[in-house]
N, C-alpha and C. Protein backbone atom coordinates (compact mmCIF):
# COMPACT_ATOMS: atom_id res chain seq x y z
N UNK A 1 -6.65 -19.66 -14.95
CA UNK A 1 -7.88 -19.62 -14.18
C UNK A 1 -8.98 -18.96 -15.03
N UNK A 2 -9.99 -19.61 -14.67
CA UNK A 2 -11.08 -19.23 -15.69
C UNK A 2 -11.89 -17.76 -14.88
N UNK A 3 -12.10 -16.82 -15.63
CA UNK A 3 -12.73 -15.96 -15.04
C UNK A 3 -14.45 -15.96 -15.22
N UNK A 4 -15.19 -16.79 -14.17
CA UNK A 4 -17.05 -16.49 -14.40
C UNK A 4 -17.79 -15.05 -14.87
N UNK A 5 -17.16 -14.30 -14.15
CA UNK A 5 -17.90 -12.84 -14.51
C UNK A 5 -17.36 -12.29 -16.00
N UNK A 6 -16.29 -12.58 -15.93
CA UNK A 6 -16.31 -12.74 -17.84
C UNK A 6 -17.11 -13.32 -18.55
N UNK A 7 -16.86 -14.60 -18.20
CA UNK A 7 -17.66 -15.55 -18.97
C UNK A 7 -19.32 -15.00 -19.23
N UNK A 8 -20.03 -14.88 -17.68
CA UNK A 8 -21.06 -14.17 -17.84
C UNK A 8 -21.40 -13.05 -18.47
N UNK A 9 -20.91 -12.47 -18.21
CA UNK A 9 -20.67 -10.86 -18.99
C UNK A 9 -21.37 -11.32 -20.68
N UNK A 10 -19.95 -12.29 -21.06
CA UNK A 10 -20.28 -12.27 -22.71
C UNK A 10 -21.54 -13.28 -23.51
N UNK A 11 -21.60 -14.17 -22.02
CA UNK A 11 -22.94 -14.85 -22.48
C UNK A 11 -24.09 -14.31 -22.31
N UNK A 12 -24.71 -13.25 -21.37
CA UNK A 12 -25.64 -12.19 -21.67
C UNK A 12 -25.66 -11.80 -22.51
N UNK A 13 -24.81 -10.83 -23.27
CA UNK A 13 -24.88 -10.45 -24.23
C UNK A 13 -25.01 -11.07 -25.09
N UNK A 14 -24.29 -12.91 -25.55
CA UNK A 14 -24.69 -13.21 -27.01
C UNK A 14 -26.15 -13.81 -26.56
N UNK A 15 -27.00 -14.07 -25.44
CA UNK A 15 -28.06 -14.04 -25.25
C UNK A 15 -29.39 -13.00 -25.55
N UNK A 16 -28.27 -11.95 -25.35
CA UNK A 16 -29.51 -10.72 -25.72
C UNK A 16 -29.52 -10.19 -27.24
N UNK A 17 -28.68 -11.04 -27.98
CA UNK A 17 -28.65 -10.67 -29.27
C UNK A 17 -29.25 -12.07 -29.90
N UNK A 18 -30.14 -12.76 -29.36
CA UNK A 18 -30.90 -14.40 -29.70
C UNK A 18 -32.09 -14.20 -30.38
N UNK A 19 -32.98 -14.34 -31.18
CA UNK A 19 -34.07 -14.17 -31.41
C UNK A 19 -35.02 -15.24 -30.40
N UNK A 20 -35.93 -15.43 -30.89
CA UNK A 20 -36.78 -16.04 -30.05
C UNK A 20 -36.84 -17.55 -30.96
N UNK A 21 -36.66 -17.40 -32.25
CA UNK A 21 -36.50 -19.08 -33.07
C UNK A 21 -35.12 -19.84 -31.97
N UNK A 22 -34.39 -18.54 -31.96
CA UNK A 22 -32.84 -19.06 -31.39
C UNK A 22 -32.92 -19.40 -30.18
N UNK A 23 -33.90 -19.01 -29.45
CA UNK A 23 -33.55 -19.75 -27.85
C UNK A 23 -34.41 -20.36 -27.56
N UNK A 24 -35.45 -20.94 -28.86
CA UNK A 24 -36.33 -22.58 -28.93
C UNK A 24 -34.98 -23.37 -29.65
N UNK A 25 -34.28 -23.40 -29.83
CA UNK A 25 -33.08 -24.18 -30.75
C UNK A 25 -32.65 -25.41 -29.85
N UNK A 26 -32.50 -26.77 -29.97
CA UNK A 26 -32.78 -27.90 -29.42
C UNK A 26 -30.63 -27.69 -29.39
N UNK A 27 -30.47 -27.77 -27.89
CA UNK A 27 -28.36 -27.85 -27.89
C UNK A 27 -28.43 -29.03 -27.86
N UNK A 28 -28.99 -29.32 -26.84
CA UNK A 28 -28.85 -31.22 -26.69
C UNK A 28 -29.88 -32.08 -26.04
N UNK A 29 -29.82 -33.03 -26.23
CA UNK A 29 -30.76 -33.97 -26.00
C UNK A 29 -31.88 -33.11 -26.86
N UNK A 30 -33.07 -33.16 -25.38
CA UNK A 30 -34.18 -31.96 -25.57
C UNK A 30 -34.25 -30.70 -25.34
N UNK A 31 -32.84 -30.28 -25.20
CA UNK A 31 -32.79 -29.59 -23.97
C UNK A 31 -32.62 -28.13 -25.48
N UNK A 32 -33.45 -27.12 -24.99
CA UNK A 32 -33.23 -25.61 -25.95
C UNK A 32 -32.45 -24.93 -25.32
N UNK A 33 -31.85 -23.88 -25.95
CA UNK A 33 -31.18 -23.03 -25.10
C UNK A 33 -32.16 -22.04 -24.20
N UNK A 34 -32.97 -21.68 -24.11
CA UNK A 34 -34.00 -21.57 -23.09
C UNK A 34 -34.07 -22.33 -21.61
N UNK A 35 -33.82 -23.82 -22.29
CA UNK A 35 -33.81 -24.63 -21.18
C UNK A 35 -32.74 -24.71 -20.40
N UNK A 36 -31.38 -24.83 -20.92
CA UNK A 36 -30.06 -25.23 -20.10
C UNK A 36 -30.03 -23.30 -19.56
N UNK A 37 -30.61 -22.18 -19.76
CA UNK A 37 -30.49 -21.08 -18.96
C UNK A 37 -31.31 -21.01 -17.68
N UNK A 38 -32.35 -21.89 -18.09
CA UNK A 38 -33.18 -22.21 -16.60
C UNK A 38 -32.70 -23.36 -15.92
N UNK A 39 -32.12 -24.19 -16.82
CA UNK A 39 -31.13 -25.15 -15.55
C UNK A 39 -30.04 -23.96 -14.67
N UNK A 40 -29.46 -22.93 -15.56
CA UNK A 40 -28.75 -22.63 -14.70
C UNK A 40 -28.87 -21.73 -13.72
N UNK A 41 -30.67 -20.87 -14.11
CA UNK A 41 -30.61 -20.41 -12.73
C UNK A 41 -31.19 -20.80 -11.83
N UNK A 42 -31.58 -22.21 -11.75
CA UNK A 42 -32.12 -22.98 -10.85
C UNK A 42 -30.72 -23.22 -10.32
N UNK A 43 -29.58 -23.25 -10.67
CA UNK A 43 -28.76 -23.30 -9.48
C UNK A 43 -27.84 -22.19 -9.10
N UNK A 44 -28.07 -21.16 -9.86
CA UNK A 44 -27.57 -19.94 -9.06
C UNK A 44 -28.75 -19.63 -8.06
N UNK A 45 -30.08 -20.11 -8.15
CA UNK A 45 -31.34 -19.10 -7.25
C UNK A 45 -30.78 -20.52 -5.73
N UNK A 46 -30.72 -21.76 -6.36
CA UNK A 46 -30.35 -22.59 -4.92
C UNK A 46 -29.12 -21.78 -4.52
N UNK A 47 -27.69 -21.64 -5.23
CA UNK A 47 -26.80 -21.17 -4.82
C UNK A 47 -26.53 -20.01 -3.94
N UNK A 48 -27.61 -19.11 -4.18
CA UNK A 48 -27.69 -17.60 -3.34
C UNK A 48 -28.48 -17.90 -2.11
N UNK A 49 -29.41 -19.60 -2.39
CA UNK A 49 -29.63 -19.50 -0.17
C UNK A 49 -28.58 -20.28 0.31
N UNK A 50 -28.15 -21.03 -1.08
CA UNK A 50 -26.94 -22.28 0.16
C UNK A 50 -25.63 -21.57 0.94
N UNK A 51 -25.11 -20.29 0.23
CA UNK A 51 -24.32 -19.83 0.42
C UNK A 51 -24.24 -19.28 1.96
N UNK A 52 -25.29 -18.69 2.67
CA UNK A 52 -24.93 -18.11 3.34
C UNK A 52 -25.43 -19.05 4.70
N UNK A 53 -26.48 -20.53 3.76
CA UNK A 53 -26.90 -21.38 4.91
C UNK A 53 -25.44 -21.98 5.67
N UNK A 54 -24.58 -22.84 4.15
CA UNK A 54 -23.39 -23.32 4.62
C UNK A 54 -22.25 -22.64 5.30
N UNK A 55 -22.59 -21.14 5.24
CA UNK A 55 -21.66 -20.55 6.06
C UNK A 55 -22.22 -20.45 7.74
N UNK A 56 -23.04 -20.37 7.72
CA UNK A 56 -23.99 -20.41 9.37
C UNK A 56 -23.82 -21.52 9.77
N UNK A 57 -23.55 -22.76 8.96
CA UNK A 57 -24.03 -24.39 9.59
C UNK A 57 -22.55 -24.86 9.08
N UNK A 58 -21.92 -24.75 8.54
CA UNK A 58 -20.96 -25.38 8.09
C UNK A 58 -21.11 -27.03 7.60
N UNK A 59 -22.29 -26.85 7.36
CA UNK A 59 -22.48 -28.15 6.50
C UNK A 59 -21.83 -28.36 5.09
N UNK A 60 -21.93 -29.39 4.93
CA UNK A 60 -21.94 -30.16 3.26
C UNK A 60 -22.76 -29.59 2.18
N UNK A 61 -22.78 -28.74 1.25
CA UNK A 61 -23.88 -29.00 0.48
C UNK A 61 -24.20 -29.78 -0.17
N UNK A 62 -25.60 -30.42 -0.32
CA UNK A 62 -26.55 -31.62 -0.93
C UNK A 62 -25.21 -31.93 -2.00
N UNK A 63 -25.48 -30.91 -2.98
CA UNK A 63 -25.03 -31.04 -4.61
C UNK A 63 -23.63 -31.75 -4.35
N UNK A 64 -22.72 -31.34 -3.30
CA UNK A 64 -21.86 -31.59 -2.98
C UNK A 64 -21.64 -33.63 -2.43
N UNK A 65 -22.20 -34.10 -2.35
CA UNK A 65 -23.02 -35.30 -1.69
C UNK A 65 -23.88 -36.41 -2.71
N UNK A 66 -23.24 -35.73 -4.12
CA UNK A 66 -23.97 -36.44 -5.03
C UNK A 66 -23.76 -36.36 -6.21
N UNK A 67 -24.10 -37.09 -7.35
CA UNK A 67 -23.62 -36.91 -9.00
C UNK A 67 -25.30 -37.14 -9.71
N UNK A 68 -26.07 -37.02 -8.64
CA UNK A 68 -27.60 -36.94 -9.75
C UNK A 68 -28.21 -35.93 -9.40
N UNK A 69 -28.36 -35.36 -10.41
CA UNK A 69 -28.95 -33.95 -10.23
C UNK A 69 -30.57 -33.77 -11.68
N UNK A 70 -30.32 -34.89 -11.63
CA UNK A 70 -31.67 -34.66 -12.73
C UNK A 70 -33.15 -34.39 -12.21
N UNK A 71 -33.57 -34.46 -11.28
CA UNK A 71 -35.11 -34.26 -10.73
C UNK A 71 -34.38 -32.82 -10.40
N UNK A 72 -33.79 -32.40 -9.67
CA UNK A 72 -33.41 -30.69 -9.60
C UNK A 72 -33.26 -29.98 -11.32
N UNK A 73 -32.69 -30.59 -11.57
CA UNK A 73 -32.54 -29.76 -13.28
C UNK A 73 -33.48 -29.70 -13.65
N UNK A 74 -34.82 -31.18 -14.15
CA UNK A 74 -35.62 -31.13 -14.61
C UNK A 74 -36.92 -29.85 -14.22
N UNK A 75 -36.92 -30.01 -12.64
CA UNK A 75 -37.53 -28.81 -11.64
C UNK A 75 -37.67 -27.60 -12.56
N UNK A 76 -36.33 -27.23 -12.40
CA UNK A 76 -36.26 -25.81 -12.80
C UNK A 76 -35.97 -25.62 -14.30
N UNK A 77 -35.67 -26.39 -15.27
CA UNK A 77 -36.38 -26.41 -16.74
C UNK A 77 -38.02 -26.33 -17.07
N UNK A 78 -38.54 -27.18 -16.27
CA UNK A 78 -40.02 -27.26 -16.89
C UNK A 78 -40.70 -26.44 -16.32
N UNK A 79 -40.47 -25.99 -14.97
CA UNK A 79 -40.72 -24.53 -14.23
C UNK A 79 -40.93 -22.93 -15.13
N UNK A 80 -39.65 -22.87 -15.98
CA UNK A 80 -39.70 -22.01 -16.88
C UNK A 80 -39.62 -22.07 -18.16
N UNK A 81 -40.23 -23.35 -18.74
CA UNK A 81 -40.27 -23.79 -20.34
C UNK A 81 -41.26 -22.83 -21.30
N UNK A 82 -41.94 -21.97 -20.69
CA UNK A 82 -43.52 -21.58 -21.54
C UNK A 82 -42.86 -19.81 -21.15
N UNK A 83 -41.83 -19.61 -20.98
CA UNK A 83 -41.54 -18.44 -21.11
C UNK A 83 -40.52 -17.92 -22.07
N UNK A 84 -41.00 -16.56 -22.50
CA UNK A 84 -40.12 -16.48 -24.05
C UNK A 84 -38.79 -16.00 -23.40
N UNK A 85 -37.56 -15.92 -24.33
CA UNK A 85 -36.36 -16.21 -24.25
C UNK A 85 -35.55 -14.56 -23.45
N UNK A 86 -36.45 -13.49 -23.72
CA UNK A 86 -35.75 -12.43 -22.71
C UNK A 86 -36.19 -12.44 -21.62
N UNK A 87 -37.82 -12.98 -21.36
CA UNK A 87 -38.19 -13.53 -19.72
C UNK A 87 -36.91 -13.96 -18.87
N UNK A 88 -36.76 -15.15 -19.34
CA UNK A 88 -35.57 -16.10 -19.38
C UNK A 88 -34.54 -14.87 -18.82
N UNK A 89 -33.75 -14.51 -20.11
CA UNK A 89 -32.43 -13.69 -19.82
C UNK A 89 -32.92 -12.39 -18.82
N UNK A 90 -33.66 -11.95 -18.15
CA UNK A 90 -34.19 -11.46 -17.32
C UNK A 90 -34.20 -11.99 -15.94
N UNK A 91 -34.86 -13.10 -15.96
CA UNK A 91 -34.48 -13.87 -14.62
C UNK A 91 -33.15 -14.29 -14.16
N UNK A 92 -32.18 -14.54 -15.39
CA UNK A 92 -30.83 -15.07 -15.47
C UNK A 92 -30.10 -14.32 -14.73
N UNK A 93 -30.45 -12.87 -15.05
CA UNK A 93 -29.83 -11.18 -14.96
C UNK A 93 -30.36 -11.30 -13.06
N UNK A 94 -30.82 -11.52 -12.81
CA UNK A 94 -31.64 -11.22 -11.32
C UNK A 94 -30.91 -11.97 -10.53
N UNK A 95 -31.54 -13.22 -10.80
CA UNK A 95 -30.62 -14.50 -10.03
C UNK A 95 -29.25 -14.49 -9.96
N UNK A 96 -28.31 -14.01 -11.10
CA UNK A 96 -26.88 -13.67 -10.68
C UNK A 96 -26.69 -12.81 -10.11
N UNK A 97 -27.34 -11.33 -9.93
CA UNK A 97 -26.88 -10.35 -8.77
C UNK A 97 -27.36 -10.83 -7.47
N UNK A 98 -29.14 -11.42 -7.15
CA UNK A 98 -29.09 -12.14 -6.12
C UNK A 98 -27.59 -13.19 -5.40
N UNK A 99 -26.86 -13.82 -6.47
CA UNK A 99 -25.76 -14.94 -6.16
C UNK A 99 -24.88 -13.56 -5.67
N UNK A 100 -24.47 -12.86 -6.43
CA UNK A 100 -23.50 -11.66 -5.49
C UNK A 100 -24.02 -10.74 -4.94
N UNK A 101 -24.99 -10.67 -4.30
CA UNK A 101 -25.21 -10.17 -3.16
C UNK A 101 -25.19 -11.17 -1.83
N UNK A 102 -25.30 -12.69 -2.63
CA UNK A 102 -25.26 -13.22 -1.24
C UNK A 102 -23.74 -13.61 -0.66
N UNK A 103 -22.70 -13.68 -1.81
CA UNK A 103 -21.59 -13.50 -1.81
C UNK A 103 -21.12 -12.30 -1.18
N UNK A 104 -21.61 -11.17 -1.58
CA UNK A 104 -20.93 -9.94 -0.94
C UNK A 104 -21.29 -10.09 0.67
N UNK A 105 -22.70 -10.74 1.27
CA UNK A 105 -23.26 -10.52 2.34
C UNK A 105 -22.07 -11.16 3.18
N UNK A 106 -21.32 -12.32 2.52
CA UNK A 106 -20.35 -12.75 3.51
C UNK A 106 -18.88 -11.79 3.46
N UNK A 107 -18.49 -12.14 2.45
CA UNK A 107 -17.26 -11.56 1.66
C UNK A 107 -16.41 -12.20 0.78
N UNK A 108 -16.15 -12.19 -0.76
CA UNK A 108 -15.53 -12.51 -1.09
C UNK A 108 -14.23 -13.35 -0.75
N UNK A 109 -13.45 -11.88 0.07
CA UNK A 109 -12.18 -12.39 0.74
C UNK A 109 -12.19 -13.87 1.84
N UNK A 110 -13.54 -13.76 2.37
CA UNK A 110 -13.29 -14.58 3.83
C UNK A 110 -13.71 -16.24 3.21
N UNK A 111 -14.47 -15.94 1.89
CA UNK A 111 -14.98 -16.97 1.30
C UNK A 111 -13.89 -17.98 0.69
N UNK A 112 -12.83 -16.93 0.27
CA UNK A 112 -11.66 -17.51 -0.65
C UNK A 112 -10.84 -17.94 0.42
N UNK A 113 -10.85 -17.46 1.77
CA UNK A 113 -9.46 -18.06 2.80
C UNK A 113 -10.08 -19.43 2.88
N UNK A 114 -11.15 -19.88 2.72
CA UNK A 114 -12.23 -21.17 3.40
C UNK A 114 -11.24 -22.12 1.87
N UNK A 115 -10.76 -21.73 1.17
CA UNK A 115 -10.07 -22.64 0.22
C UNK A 115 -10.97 -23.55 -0.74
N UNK A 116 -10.36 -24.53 -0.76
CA UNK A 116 -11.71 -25.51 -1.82
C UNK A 116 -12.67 -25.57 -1.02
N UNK A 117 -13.45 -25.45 -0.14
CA UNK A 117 -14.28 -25.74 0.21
C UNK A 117 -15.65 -24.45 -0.49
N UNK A 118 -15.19 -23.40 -0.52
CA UNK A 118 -16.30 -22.57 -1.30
C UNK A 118 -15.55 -22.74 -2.70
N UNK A 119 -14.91 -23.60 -3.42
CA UNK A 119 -14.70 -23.08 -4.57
C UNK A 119 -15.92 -23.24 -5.34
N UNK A 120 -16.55 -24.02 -5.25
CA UNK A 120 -18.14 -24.48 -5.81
C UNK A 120 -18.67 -22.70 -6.01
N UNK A 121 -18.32 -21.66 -5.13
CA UNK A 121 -18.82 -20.61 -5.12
C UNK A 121 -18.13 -19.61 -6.58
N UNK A 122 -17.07 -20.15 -6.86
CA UNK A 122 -16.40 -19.11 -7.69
C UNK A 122 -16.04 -19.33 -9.27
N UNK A 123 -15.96 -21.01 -9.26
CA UNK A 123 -16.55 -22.01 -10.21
C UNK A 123 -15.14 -21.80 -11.24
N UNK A 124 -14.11 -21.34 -10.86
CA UNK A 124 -12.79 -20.97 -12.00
C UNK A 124 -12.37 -21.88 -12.54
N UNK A 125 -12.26 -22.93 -12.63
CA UNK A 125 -11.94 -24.50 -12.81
C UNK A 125 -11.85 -24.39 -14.42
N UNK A 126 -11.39 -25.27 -15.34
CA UNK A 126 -11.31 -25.31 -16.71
C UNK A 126 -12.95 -26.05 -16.99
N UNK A 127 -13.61 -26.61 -15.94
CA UNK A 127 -15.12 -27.04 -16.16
C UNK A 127 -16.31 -26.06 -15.86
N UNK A 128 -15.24 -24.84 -15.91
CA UNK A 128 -16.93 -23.19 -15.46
C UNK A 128 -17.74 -23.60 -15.82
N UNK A 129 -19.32 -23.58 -15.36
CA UNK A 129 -20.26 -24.36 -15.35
C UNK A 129 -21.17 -23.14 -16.69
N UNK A 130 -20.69 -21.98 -16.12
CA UNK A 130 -21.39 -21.23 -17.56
C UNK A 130 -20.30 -21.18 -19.08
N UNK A 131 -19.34 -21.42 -19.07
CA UNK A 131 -18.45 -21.93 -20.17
C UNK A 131 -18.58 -22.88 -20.89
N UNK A 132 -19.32 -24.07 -20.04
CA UNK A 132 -19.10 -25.33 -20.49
C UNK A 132 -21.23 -25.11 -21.34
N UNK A 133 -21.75 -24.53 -20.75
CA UNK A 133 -23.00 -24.01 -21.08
C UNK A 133 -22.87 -23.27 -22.89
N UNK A 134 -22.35 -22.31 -22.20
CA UNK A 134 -21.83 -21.04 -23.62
C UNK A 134 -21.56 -21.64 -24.52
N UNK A 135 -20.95 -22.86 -24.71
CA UNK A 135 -19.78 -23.77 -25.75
C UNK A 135 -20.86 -24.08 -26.91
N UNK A 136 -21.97 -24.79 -25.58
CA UNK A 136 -22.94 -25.48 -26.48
C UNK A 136 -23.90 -24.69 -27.36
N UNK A 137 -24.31 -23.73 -26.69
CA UNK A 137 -25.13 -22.79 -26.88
C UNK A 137 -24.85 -22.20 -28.29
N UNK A 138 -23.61 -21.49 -28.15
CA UNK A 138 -22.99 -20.94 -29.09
C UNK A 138 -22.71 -22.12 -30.38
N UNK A 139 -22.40 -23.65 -30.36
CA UNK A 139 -22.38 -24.24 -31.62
C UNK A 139 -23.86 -24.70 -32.28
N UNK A 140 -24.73 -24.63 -31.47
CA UNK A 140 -26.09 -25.16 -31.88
C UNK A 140 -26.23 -23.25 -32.74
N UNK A 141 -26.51 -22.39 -31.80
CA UNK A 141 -26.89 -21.18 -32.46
C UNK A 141 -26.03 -21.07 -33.94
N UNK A 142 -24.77 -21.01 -33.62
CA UNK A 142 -23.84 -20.74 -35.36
C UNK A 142 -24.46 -21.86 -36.16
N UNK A 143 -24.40 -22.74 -35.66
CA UNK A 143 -25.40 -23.69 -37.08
C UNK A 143 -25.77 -23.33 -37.44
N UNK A 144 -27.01 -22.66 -36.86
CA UNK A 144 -28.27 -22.67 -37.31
C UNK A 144 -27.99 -21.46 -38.34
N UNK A 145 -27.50 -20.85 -37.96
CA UNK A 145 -27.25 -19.31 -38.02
C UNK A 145 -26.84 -19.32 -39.70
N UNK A 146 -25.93 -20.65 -39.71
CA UNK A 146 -24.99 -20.87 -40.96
C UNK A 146 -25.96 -21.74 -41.84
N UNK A 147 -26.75 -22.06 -41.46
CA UNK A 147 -27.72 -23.39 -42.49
C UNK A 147 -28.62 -22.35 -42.64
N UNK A 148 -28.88 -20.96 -42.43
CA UNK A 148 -29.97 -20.16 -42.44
C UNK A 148 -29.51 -19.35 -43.88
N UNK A 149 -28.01 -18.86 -43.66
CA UNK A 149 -27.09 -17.91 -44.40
C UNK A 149 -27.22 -19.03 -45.79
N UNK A 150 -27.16 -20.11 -45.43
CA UNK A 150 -26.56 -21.24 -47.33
C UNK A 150 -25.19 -21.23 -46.93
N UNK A 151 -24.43 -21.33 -46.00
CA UNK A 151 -22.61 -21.40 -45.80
C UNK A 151 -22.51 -22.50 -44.58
């Protein structure tokens, strides 16, 4: 099982050790590492209201209901494109304690008896959505890092 708050933990940090060339650095497509951190807290900042909506309503969530998510991604990339890269890891830092506080507001425990249905909330899967993030992040940065060094 994959642990997120690990994962997070160590991607802050190799975030806060980024320069500012490093988090204009193109991972993929167009996308900088700047950008795929504002994709992701565009869905931890949705994630901290859906959480406690779908527990009141017992609805579906949207994301849940679908495989296109590009007008939402795009949203919250170009939303925060013109901000420098600890802005960024600043908001990142906010929006995840916002996500566990809205987690704590229910409870962990009562969240995990609900089974797959909140797992979307805990994200342990071998596809962790900030793992699968980190991977990229981290081979675009060592490139660079290494075409900078001459190795």
């Amino acid at each position: 099982m994959v642990n997120t708050a690990d994962i997070y933990e160590e991607l802050v940090s190799y975030l806060d050790n980024l320069s500012e060339q490093e988090w204009a650095l193109i991972v993929f497509d167009s996308w900088t590492v700047k950008d795929i951190i504002s994709h992701l807290i565009g869905w931890i900042e949705m994630a901290s209201q859906e959480v406690p909506r779908i527990w009141m309503t017992d609805e579906t969530p949207w994301f849940m209901k679908t495989d296109d998510y590009g007008d939402f991604n795009q949203k919250h990339v170009s939303q925060l494109r013109d901000r420098s890269g600890k802005e960024i890891l600043r908001r990142f830092k906010e929006s995840e304690n916002a996500f566990d506080l809205a987690i704590q507001s229910i409870g962990t425990d009562k969240l995990r008896k609900q089974g797959s249905k909140y797992a979307w909330v805990f994200d342990e899967g071998e596809d962790n959505h900030y793992l699968e993030h980190f991977k990229q992040i981290k081979m675009a940065v060592e490139g660079y890092r290494s075409k900078q060094s001459g190795t």
